[in-house]
PDB file of N, CA and C in Angstrom:
ATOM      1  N   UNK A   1       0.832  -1.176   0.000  1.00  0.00           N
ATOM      2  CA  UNK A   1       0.000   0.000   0.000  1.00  0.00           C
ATOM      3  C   UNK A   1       0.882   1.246   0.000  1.00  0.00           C
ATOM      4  N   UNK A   2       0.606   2.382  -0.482  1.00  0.00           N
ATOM      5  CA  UNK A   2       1.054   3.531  -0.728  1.00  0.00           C
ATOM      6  C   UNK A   2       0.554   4.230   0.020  1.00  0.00           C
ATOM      7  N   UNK A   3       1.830   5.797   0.445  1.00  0.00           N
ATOM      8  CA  UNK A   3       1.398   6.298   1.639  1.00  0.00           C
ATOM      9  C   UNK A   3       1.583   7.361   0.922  1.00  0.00           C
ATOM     10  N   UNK A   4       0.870   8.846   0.927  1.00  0.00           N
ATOM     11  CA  UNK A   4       0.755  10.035  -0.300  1.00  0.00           C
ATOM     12  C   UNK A   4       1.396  10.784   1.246  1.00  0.00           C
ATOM     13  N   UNK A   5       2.338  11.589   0.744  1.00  0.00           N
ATOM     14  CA  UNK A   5       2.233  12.338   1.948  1.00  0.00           C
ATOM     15  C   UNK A   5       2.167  14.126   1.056  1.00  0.00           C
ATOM     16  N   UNK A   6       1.915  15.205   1.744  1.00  0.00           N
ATOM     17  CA  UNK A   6       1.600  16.374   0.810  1.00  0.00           C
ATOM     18  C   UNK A   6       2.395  17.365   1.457  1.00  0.00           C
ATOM     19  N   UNK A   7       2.752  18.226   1.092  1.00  0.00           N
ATOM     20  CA  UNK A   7       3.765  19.514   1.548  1.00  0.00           C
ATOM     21  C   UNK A   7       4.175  19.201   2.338  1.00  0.00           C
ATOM     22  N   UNK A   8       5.162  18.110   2.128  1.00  0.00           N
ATOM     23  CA  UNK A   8       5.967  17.865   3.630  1.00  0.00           C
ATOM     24  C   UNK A   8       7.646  18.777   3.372  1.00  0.00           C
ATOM     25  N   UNK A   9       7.950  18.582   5.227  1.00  0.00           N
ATOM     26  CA  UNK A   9       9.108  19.486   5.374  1.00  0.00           C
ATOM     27  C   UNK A   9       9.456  17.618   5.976  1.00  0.00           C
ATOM     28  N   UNK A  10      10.979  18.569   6.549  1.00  0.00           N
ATOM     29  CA  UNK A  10      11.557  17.538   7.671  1.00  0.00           C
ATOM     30  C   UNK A  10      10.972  17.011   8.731  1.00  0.00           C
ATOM     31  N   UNK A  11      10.294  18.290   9.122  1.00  0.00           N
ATOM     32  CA  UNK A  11       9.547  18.300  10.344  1.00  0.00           C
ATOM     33  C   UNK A  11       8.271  17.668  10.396  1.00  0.00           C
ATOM     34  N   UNK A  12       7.435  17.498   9.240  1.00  0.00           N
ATOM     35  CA  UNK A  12       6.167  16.902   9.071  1.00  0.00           C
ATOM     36  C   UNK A  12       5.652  17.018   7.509  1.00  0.00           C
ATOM     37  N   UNK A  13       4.104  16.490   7.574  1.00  0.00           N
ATOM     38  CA  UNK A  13       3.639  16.965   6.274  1.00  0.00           C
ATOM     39  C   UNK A  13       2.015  17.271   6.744  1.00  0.00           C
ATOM     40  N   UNK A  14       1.816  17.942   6.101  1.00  0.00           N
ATOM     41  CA  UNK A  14       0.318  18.535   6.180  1.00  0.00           C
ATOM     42  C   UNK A  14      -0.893  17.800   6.028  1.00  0.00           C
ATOM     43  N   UNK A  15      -0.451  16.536   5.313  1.00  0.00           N
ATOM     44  CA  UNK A  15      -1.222  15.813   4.737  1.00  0.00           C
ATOM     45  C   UNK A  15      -0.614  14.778   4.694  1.00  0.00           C
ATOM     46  N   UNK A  16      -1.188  13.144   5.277  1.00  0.00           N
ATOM     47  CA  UNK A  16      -0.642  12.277   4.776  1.00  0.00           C
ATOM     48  C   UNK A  16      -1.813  11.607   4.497  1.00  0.00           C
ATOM     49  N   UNK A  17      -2.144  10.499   2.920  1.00  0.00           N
ATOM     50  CA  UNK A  17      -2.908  10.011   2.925  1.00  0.00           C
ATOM     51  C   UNK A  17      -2.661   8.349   2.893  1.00  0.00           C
ATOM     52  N   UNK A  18      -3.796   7.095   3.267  1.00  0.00           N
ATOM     53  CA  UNK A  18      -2.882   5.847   3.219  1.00  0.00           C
ATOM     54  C   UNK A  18      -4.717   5.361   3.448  1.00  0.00           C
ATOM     55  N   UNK A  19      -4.919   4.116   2.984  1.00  0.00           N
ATOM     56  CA  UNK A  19      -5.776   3.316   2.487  1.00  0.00           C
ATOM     57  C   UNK A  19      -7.058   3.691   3.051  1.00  0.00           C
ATOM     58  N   UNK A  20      -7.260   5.071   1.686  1.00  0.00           N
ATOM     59  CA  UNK A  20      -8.758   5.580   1.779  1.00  0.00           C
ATOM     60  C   UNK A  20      -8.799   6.852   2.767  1.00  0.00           C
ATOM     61  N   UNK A  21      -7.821   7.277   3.658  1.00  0.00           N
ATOM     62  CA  UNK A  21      -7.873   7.900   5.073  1.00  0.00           C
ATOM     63  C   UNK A  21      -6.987   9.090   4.623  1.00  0.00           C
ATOM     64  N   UNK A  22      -7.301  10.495   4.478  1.00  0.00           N
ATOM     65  CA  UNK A  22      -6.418  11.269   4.371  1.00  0.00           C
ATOM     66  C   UNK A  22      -6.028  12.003   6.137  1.00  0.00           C
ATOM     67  N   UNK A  23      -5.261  12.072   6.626  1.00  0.00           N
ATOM     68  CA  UNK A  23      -4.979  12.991   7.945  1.00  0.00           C
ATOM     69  C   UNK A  23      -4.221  14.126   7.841  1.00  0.00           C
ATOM     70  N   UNK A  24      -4.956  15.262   8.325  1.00  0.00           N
ATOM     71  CA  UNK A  24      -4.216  16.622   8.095  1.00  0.00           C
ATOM     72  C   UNK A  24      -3.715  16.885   9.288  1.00  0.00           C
ATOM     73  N   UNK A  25      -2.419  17.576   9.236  1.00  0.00           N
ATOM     74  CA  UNK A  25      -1.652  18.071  10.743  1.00  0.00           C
ATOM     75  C   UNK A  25      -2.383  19.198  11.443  1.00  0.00           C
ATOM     76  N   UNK A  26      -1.936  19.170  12.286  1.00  0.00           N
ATOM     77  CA  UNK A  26      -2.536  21.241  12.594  1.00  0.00           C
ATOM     78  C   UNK A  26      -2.387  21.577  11.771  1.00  0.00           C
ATOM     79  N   UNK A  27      -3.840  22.960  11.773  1.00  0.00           N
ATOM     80  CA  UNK A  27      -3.848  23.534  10.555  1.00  0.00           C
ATOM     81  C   UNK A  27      -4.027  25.215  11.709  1.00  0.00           C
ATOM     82  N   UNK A  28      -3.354  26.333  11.533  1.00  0.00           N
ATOM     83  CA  UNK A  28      -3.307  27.545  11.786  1.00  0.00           C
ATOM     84  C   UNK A  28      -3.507  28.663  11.112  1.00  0.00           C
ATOM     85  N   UNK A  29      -3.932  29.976  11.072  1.00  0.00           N
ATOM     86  CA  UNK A  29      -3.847  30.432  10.183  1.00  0.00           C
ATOM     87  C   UNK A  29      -2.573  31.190   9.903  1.00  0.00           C
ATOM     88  N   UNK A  30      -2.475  31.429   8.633  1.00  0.00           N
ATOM     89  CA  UNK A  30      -1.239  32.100   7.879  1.00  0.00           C
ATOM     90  C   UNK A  30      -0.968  33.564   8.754  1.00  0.00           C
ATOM     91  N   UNK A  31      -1.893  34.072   9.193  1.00  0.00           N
ATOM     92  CA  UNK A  31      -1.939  35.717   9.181  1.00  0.00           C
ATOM     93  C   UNK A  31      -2.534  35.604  10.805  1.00  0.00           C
ATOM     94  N   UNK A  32      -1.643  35.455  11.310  1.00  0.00           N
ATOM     95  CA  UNK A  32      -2.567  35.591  13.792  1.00  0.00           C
ATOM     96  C   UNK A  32      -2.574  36.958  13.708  1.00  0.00           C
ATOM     97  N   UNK A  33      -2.262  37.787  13.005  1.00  0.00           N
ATOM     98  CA  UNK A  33      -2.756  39.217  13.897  1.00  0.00           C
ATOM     99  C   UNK A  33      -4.404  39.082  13.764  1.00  0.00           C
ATOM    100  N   UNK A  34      -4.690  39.049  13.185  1.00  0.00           N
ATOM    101  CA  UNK A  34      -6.369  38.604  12.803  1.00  0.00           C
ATOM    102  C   UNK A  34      -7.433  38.407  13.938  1.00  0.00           C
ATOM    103  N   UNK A  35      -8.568  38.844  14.061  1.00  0.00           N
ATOM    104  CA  UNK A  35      -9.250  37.874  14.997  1.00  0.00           C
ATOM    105  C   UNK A  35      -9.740  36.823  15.050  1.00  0.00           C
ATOM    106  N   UNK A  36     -10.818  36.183  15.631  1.00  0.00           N
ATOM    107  CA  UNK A  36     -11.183  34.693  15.978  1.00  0.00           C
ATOM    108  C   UNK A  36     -11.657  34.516  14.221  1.00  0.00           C
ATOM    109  N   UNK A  37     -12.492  35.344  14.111  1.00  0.00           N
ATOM    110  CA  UNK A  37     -13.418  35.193  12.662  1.00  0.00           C
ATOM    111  C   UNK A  37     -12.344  35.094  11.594  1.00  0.00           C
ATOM    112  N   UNK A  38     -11.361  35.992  11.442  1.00  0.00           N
ATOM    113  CA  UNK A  38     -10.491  36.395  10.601  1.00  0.00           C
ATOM    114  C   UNK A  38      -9.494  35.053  10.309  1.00  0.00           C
ATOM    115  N   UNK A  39      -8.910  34.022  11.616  1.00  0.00           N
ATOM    116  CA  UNK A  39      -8.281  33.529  11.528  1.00  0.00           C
ATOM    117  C   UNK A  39      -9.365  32.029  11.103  1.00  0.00           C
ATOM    118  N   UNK A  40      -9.962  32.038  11.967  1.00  0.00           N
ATOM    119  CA  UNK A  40     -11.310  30.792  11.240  1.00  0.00           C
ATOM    120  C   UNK A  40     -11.316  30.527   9.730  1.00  0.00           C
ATOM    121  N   UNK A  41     -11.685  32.040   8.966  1.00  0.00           N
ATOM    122  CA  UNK A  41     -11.694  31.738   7.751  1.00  0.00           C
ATOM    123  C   UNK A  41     -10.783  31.006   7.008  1.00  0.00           C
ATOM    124  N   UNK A  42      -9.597  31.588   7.411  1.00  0.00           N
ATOM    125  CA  UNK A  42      -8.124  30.841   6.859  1.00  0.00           C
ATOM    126  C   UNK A  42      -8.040  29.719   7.267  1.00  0.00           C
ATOM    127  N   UNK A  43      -8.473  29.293   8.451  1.00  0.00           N
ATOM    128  CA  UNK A  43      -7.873  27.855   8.712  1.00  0.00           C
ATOM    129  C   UNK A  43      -8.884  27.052   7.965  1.00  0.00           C
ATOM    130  N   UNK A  44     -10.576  27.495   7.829  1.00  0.00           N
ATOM    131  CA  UNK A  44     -11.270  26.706   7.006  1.00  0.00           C
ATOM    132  C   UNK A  44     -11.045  26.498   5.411  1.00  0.00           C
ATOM    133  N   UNK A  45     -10.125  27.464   4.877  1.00  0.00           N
ATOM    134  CA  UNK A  45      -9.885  27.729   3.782  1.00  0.00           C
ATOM    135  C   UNK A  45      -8.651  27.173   2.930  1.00  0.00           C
ATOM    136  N   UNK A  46      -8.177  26.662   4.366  1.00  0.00           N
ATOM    137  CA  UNK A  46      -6.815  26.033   4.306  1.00  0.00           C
ATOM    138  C   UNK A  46      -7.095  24.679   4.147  1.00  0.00           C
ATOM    139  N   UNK A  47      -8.331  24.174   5.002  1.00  0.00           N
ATOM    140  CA  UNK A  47      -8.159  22.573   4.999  1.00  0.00           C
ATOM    141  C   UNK A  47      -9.048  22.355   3.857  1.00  0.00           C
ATOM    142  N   UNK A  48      -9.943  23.035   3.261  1.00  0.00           N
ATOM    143  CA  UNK A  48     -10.205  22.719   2.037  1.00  0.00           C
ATOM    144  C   UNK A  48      -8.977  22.568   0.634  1.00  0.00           C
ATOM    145  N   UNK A  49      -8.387  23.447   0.866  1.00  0.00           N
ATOM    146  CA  UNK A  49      -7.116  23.202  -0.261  1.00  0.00           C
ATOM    147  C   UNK A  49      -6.288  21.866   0.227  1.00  0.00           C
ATOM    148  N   UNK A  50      -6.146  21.871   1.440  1.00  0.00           N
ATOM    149  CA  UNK A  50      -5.977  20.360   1.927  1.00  0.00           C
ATOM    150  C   UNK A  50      -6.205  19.009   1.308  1.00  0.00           C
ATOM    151  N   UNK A  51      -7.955  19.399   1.567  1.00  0.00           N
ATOM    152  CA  UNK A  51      -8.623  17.996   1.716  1.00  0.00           C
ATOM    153  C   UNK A  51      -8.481  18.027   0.280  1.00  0.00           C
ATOM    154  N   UNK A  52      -8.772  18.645  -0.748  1.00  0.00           N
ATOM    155  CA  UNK A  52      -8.500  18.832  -2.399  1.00  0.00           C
ATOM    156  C   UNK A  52      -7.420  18.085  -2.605  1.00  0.00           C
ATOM    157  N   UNK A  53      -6.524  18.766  -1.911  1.00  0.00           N
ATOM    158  CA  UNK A  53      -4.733  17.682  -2.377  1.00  0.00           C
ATOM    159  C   UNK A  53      -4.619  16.435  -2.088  1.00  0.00           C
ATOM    160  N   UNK A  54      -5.598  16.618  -0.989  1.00  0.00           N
ATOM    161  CA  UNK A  54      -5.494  14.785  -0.815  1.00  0.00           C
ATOM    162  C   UNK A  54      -6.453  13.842  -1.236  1.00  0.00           C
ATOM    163  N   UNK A  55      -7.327  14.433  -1.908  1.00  0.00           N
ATOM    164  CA  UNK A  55      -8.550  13.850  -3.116  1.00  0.00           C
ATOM    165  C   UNK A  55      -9.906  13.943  -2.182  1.00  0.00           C
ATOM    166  N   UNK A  56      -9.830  14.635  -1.489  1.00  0.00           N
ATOM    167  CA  UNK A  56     -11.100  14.737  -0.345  1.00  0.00           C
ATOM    168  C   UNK A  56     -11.970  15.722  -0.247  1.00  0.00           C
ATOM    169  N   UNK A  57     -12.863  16.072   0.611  1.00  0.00           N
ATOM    170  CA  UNK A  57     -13.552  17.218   0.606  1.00  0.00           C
ATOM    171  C   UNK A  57     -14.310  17.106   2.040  1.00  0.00           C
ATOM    172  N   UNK A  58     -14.895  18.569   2.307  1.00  0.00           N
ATOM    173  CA  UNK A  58     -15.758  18.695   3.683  1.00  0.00           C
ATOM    174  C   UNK A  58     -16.928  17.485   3.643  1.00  0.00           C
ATOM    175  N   UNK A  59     -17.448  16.861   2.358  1.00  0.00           N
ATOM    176  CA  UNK A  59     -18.186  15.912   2.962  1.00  0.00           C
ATOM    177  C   UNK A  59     -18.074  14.779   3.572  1.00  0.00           C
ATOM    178  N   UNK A  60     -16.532  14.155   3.559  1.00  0.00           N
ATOM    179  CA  UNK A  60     -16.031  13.291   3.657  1.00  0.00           C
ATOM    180  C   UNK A  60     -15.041  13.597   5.052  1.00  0.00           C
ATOM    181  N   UNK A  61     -15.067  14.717   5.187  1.00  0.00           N
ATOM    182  CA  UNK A  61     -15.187  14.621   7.091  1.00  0.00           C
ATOM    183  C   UNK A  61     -15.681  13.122   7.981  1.00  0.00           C
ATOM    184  N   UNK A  62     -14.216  12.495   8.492  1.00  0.00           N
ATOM    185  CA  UNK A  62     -14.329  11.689   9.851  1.00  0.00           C
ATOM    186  C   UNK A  62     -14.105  12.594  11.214  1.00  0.00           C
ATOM    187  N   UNK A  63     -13.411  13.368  11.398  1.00  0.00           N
ATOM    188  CA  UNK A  63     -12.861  13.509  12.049  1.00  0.00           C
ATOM    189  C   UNK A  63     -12.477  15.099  12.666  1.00  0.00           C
ATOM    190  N   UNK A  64     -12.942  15.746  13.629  1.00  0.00           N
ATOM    191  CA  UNK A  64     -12.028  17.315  13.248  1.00  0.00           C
ATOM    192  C   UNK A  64     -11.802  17.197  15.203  1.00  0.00           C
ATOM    193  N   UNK A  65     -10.623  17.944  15.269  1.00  0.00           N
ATOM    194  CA  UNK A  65     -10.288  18.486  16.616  1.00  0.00           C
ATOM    195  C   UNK A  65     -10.135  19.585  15.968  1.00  0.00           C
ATOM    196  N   UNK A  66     -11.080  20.871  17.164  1.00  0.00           N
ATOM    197  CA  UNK A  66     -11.197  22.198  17.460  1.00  0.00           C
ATOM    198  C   UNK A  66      -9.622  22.502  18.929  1.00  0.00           C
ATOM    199  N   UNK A  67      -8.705  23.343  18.659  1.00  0.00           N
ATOM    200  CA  UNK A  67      -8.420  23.466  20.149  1.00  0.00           C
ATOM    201  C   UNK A  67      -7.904  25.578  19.802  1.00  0.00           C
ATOM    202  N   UNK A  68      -8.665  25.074  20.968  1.00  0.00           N
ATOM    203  CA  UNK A  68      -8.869  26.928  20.913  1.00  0.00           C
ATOM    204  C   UNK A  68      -8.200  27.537  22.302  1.00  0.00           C
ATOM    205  N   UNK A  69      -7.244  28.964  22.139  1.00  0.00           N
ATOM    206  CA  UNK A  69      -7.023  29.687  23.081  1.00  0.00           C
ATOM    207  C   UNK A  69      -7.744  30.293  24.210  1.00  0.00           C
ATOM    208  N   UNK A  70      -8.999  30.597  23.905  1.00  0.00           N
ATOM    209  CA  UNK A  70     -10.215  31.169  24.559  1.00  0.00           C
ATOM    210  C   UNK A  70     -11.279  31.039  24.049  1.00  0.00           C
ATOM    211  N   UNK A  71     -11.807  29.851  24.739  1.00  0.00           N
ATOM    212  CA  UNK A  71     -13.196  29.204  24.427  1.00  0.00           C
ATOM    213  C   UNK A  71     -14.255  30.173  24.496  1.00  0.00           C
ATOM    214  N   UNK A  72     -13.819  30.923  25.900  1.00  0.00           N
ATOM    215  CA  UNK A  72     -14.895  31.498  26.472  1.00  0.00           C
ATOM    216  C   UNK A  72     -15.443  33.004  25.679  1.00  0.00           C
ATOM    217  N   UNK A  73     -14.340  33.240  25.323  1.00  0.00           N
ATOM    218  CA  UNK A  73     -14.571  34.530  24.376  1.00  0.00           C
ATOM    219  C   UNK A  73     -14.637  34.189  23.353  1.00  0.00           C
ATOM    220  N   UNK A  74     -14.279  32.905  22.155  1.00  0.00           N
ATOM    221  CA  UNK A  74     -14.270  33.045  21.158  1.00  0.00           C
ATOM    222  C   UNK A  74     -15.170  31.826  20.639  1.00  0.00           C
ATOM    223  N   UNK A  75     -15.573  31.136  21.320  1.00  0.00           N
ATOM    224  CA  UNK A  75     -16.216  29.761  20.831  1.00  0.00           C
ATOM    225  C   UNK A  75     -17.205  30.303  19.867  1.00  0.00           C
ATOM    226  N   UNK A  76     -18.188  30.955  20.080  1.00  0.00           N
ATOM    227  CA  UNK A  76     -19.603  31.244  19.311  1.00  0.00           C
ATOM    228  C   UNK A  76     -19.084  31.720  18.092  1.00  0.00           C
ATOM    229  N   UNK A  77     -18.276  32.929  18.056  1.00  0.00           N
ATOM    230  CA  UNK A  77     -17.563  33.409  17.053  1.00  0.00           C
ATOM    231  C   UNK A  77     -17.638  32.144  16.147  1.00  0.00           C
ATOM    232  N   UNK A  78     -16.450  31.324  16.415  1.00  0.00           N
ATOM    233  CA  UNK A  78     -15.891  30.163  15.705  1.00  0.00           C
ATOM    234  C   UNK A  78     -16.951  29.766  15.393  1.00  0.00           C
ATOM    235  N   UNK A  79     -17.987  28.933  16.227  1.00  0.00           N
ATOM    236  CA  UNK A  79     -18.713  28.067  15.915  1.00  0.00           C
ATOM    237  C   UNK A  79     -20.012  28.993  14.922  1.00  0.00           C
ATOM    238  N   UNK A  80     -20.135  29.751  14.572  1.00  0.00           N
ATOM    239  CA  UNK A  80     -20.937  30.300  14.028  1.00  0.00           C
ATOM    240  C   UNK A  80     -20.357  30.091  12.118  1.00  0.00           C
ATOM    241  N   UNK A  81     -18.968  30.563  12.274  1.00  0.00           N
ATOM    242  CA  UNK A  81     -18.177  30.452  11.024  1.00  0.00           C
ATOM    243  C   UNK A  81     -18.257  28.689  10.712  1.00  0.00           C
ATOM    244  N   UNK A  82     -18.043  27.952  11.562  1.00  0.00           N
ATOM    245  CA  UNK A  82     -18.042  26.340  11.204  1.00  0.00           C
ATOM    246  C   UNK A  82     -19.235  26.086  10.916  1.00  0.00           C
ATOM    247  N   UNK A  83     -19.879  26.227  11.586  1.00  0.00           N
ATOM    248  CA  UNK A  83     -21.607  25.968  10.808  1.00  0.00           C
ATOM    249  C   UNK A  83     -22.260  26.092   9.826  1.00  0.00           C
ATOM    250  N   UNK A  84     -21.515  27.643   8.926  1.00  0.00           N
ATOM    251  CA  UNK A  84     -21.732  27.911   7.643  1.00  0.00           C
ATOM    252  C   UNK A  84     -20.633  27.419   6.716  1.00  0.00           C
ATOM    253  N   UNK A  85     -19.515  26.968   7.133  1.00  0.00           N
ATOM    254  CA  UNK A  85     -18.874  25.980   6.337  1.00  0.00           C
ATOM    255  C   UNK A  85     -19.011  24.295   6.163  1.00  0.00           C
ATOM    256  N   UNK A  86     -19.376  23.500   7.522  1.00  0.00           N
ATOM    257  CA  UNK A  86     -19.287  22.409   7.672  1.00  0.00           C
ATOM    258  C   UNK A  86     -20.986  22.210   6.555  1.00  0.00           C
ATOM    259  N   UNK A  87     -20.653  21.207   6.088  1.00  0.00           N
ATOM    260  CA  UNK A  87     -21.657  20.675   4.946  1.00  0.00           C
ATOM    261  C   UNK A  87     -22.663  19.785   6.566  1.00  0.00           C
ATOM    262  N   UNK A  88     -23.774  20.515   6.458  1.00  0.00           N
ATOM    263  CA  UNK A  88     -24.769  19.705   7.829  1.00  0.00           C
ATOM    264  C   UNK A  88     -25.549  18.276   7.442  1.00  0.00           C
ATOM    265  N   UNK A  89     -25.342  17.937   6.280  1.00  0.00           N
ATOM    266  CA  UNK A  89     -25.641  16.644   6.186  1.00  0.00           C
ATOM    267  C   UNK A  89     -24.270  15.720   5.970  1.00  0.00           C
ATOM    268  N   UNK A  90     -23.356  15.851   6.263  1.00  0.00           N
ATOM    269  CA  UNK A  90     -22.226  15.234   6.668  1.00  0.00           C
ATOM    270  C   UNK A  90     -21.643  15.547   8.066  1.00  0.00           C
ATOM    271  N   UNK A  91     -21.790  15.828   8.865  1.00  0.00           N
ATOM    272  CA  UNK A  91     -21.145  16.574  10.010  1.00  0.00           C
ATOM    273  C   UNK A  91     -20.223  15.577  10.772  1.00  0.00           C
ATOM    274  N   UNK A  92     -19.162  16.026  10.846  1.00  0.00           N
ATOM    275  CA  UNK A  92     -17.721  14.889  11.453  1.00  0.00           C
ATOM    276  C   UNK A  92     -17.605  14.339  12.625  1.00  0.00           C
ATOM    277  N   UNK A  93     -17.639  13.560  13.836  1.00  0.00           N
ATOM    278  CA  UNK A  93     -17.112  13.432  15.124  1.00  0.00           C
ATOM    279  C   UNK A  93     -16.524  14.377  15.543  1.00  0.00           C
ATOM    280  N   UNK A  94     -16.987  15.357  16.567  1.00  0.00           N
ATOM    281  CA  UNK A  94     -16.255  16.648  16.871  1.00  0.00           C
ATOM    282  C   UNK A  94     -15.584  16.987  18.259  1.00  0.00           C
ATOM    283  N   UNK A  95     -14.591  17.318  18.471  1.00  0.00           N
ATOM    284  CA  UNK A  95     -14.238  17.803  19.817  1.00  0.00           C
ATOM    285  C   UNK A  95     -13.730  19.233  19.729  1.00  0.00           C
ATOM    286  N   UNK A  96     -14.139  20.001  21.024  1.00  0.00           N
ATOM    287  CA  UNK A  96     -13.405  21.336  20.512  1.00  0.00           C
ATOM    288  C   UNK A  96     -12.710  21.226  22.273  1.00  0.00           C
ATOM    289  N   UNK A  97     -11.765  21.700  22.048  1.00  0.00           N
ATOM    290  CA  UNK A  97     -10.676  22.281  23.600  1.00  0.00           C
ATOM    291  C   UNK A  97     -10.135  23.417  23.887  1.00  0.00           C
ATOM    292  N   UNK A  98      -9.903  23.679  25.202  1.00  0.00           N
ATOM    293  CA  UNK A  98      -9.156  24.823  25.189  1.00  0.00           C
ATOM    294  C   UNK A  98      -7.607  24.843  25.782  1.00  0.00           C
ATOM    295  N   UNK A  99      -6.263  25.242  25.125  1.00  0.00           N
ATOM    296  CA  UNK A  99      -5.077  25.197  25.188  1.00  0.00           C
ATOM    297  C   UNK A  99      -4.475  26.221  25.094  1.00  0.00           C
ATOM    298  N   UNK A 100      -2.712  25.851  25.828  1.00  0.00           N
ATOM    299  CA  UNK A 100      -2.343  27.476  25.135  1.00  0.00           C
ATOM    300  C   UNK A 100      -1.051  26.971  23.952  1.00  0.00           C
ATOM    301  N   UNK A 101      -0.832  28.306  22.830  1.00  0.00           N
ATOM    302  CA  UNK A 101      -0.425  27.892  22.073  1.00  0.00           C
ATOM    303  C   UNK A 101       0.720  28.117  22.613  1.00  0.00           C
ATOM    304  N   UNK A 102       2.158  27.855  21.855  1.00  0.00           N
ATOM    305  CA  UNK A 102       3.384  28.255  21.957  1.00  0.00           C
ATOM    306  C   UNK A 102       2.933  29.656  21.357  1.00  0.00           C
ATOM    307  N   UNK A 103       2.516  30.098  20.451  1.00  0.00           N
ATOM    308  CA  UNK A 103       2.918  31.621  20.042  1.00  0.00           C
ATOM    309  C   UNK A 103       1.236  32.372  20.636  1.00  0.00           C
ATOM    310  N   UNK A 104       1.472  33.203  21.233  1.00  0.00           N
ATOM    311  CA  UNK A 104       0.210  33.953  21.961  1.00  0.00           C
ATOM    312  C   UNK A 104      -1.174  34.412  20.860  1.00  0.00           C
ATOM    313  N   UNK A 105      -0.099  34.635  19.610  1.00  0.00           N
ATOM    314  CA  UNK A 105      -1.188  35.058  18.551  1.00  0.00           C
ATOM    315  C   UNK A 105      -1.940  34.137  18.003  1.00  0.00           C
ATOM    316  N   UNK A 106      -1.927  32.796  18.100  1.00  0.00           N
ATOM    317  CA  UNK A 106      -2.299  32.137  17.492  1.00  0.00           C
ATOM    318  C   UNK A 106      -3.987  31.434  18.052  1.00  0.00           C
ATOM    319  N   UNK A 107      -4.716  31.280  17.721  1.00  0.00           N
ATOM    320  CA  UNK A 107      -6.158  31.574  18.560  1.00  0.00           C
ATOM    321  C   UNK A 107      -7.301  30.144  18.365  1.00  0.00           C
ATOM    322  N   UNK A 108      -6.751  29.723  17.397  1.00  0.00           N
ATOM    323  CA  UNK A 108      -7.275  28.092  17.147  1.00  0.00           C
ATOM    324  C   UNK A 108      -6.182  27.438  15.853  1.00  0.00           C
ATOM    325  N   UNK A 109      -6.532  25.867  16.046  1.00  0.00           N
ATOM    326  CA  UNK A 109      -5.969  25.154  15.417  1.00  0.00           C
ATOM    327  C   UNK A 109      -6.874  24.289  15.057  1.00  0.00           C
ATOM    328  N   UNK A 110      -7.130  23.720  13.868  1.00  0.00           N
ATOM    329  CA  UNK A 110      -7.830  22.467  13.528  1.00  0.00           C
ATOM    330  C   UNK A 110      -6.704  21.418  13.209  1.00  0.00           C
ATOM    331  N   UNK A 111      -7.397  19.874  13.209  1.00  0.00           N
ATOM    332  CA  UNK A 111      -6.465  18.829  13.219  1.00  0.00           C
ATOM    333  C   UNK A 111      -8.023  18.052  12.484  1.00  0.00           C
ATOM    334  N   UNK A 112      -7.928  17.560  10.879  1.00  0.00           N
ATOM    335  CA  UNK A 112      -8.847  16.951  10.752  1.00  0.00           C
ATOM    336  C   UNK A 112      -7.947  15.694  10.183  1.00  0.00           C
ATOM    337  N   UNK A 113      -9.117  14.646  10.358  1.00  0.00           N
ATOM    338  CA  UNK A 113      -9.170  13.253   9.813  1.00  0.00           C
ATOM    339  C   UNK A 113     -10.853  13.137   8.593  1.00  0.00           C
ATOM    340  N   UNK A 114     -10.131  12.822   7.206  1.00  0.00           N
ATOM    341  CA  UNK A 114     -11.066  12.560   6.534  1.00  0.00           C
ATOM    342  C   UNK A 114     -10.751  11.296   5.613  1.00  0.00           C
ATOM    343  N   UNK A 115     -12.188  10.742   4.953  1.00  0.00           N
ATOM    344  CA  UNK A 115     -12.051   9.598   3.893  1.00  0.00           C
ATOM    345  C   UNK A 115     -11.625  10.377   2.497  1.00  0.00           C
ATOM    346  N   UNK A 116     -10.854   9.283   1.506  1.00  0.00           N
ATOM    347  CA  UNK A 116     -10.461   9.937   0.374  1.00  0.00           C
ATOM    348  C   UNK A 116     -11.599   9.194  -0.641  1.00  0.00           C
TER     349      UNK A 116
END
């Protein structure tokens, strides 16, 4: 069996795919000065070019970890933006958390698992 892996460094790859299962690493956004909404968009925008590279798409969502800096201030935000992206007749196994990042600017991370 063949293992696809996608923009990889030394350090990792963004994407690895392997029998039927694509898994994306953390996904952050490009631009943290941003706010909750601002950075949401990018990270949703990101794992779509993702799930694309790895022959996938939001309907084919298994899997997503949410982990967020400040739930308490920013959850609704977020979850308002995921709701109008996540396709609602597919909707993934979900967890969302709250952590701190190594870099202060950084305000959520997604980590999805999808079918190819």
């Amino acid at each position: 069996m063949t293992i696809q892996r996608i923009e990889s460094n030394p350090r990792l790859s963004r994407s690895v795919v392997h029998n039927g299962v694509a898994w994306l690493s953390g996904i952050v956004a490009a631009d943290c000065s941003q706010d909750i909404q601002g950075q949401t968009r990018q990270v949703l925008q990101r794992v779509d070019e993702l799930l694309a590279a790895s022959g996938s798409d939001k309907r084919r969502l298994l899997s997503v970890q949410i982990w967020m800096k400040d739930m308490g201030r920013d959850f609704a935000a977020m979850n308002a933006l995921w709701s109008d992206w996540v396709d609602a007749e597919h909707t993934p196994a979900r967890a969302t958390a709250q952590v701190a990042f190594d870099d202060p600017q950084i305000l959520l991370e997604l980590i999805v698992t999808a079918a190819v």
